[in-house]
C-alpha atoms as a PDB file:
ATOM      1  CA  UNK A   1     -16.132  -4.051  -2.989  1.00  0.00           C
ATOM      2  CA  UNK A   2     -17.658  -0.802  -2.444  1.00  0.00           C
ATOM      3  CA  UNK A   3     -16.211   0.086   1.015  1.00  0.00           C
ATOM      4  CA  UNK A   4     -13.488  -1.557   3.167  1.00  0.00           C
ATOM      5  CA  UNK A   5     -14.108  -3.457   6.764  1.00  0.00           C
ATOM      6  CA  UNK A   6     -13.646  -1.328   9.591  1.00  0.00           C
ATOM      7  CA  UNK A   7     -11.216  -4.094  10.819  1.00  0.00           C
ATOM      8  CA  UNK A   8      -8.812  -2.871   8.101  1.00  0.00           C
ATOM      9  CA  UNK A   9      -7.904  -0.072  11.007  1.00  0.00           C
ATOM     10  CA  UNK A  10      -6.548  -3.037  13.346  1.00  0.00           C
ATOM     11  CA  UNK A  11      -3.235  -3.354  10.347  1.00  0.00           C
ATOM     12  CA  UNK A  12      -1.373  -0.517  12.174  1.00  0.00           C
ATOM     13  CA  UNK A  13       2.074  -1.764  10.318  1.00  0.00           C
ATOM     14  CA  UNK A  14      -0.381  -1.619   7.126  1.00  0.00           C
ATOM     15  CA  UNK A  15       3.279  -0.163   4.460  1.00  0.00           C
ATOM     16  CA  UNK A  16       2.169  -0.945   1.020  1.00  0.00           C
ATOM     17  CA  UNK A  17      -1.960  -0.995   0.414  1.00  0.00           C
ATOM     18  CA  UNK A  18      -2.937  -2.000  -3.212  1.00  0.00           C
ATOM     19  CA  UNK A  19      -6.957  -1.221  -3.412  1.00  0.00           C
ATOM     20  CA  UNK A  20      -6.989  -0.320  -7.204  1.00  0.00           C
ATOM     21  CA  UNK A  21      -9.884  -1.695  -9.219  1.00  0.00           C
ATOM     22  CA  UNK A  22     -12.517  -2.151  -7.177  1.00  0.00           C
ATOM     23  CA  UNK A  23     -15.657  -0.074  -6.607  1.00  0.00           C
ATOM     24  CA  UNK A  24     -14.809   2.043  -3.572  1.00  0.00           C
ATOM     25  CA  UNK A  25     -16.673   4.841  -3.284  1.00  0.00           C
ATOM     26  CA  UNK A  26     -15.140   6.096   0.071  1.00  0.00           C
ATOM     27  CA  UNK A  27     -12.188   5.898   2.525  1.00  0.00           C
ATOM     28  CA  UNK A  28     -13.573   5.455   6.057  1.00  0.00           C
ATOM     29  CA  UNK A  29     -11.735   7.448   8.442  1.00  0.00           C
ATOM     30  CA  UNK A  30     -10.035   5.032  10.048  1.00  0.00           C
ATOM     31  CA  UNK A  31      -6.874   5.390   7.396  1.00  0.00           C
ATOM     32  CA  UNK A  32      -5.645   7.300   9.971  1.00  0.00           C
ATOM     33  CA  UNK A  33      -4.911   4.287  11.438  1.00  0.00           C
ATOM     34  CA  UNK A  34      -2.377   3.558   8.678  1.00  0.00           C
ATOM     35  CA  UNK A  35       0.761   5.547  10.229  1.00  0.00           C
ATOM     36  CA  UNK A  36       3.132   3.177   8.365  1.00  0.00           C
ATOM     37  CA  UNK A  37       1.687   3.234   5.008  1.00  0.00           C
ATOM     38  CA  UNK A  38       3.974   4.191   2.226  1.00  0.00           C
ATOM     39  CA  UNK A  39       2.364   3.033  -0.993  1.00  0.00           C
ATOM     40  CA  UNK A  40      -1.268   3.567  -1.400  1.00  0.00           C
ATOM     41  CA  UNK A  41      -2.991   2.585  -4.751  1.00  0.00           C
ATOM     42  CA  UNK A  42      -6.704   3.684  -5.176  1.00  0.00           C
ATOM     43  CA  UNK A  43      -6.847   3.507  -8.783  1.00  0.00           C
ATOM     44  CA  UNK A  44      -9.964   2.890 -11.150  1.00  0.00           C
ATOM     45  CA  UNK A  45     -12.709   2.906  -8.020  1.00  0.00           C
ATOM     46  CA  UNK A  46     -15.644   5.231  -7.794  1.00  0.00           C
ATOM     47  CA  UNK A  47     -13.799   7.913  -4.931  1.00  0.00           C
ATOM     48  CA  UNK A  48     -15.665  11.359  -5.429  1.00  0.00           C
ATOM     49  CA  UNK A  49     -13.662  12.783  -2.472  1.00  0.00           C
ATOM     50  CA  UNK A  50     -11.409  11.926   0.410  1.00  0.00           C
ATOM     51  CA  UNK A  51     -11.650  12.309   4.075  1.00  0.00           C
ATOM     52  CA  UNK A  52      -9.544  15.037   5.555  1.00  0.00           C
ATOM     53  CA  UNK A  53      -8.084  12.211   7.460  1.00  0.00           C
ATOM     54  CA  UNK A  54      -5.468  11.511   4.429  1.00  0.00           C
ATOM     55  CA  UNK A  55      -3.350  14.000   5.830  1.00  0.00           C
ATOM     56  CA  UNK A  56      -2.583  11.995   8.631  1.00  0.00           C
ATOM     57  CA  UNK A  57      -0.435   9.223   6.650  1.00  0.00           C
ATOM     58  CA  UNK A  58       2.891  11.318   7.063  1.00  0.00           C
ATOM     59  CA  UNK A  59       4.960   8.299   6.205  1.00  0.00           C
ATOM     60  CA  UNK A  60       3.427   8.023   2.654  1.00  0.00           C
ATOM     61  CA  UNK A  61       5.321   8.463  -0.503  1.00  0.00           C
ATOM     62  CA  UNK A  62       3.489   7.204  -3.710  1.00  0.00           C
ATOM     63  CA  UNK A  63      -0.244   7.644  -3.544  1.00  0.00           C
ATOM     64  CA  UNK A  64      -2.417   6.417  -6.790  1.00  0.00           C
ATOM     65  CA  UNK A  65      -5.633   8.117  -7.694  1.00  0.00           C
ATOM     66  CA  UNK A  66      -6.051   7.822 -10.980  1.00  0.00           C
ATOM     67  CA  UNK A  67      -9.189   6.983 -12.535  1.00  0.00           C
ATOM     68  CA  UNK A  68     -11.687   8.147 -10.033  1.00  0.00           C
ATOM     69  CA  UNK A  69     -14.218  10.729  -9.633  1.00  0.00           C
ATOM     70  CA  UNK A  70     -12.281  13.119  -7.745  1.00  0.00           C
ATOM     71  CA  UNK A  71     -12.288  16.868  -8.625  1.00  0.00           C
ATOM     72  CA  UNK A  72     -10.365  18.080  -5.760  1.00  0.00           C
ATOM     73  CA  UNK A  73      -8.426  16.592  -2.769  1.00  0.00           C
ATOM     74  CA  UNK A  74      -8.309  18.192   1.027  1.00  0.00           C
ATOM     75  CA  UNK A  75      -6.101  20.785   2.303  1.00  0.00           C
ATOM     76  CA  UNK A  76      -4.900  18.332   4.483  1.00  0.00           C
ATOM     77  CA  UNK A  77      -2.877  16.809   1.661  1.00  0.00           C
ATOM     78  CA  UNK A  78      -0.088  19.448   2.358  1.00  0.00           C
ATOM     79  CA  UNK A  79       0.815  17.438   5.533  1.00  0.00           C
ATOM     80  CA  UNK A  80       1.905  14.446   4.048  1.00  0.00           C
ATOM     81  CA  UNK A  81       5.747  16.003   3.328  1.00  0.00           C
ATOM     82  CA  UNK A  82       6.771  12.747   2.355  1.00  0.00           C
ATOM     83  CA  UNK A  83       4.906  12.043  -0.653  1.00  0.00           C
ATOM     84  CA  UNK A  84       6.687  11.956  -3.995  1.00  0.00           C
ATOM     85  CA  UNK A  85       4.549  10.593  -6.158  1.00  0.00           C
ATOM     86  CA  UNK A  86       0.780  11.870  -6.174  1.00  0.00           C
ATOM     87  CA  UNK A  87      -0.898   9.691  -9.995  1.00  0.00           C
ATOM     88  CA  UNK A  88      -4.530  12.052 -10.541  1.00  0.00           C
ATOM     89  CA  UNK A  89      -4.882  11.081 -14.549  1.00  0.00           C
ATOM     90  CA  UNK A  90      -8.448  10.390 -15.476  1.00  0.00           C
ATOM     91  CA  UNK A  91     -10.193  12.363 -12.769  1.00  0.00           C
ATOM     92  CA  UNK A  92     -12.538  15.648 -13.273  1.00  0.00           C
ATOM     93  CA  UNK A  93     -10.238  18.271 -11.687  1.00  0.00           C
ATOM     94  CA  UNK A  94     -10.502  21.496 -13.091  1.00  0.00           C
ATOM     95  CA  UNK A  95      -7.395  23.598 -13.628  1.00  0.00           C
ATOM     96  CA  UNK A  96      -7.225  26.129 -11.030  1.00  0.00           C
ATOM     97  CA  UNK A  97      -8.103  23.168  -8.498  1.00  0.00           C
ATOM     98  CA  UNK A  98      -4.828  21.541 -10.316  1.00  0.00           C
ATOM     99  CA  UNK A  99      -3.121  24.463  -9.298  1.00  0.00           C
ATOM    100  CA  UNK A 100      -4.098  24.590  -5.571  1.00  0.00           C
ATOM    101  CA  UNK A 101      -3.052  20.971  -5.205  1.00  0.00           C
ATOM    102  CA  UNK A 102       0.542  21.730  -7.054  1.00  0.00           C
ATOM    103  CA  UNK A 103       0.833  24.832  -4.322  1.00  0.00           C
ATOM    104  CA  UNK A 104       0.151  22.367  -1.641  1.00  0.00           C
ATOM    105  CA  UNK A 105       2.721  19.804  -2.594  1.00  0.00           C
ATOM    106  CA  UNK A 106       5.395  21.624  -4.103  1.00  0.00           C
ATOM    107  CA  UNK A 107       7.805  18.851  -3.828  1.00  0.00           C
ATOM    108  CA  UNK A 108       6.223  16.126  -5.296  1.00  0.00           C
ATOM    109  CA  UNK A 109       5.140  14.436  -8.696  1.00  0.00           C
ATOM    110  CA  UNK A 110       2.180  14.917  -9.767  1.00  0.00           C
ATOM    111  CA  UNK A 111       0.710  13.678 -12.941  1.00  0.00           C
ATOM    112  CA  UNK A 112      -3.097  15.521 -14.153  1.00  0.00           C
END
């Protein structure tokens, strides 16, 4: 599966989301949507980047991105003050861009 159905934006009580190992390539904006979500696993797809629209699942508090393409995440990451748990092994992200993303979430986990 490269990209989800938009009708995954009609699961509005969407709390635990296990998409890891598949071939995703993007998150359509419609995660948003997700206002419940606590657990999000995206590991081992083909994500280069995520939508700015992350930042809107307030309520989430593990988030798995490990084994992607990602070498940075959006600003908007900072907004989600819940999140304790933020899994980036395996993933091109250059050190200083490591550093941002620890300055943005200063209270959370996060594994390189």
């Amino acid at each position: 599966m490269t990209s989800l159905p938009e009708q995954i934006s009609e699961l509005k009580k969407l709390a635990y989301l296990n998409l890891g190992a598949n071939h995703l390539i993007d998150l359509p904006q419609q995660v948003s949507a997700w206002r419940d979500l606590t657990y999000l696993d995206l590991r081992s797809n083909k994500l280069t980047s995520l939508s700015k629209e992350i930042g809107d699942l307030k309520n989430l508090n593990y988030l798995d991105l490990s084994e992607n393409k990602l070498t940075g995440l959006p600003e908007q990451i900072a907004e989600l003050k819940k999140l304790k748990s933020l899994v980036l092994t395996n993933n091109p992200i250059p050190p200083q861009e490591q550093e941002k993303i620890k300055n943005l979430l200063p209270n959370c986990d996060i594994a390189f």
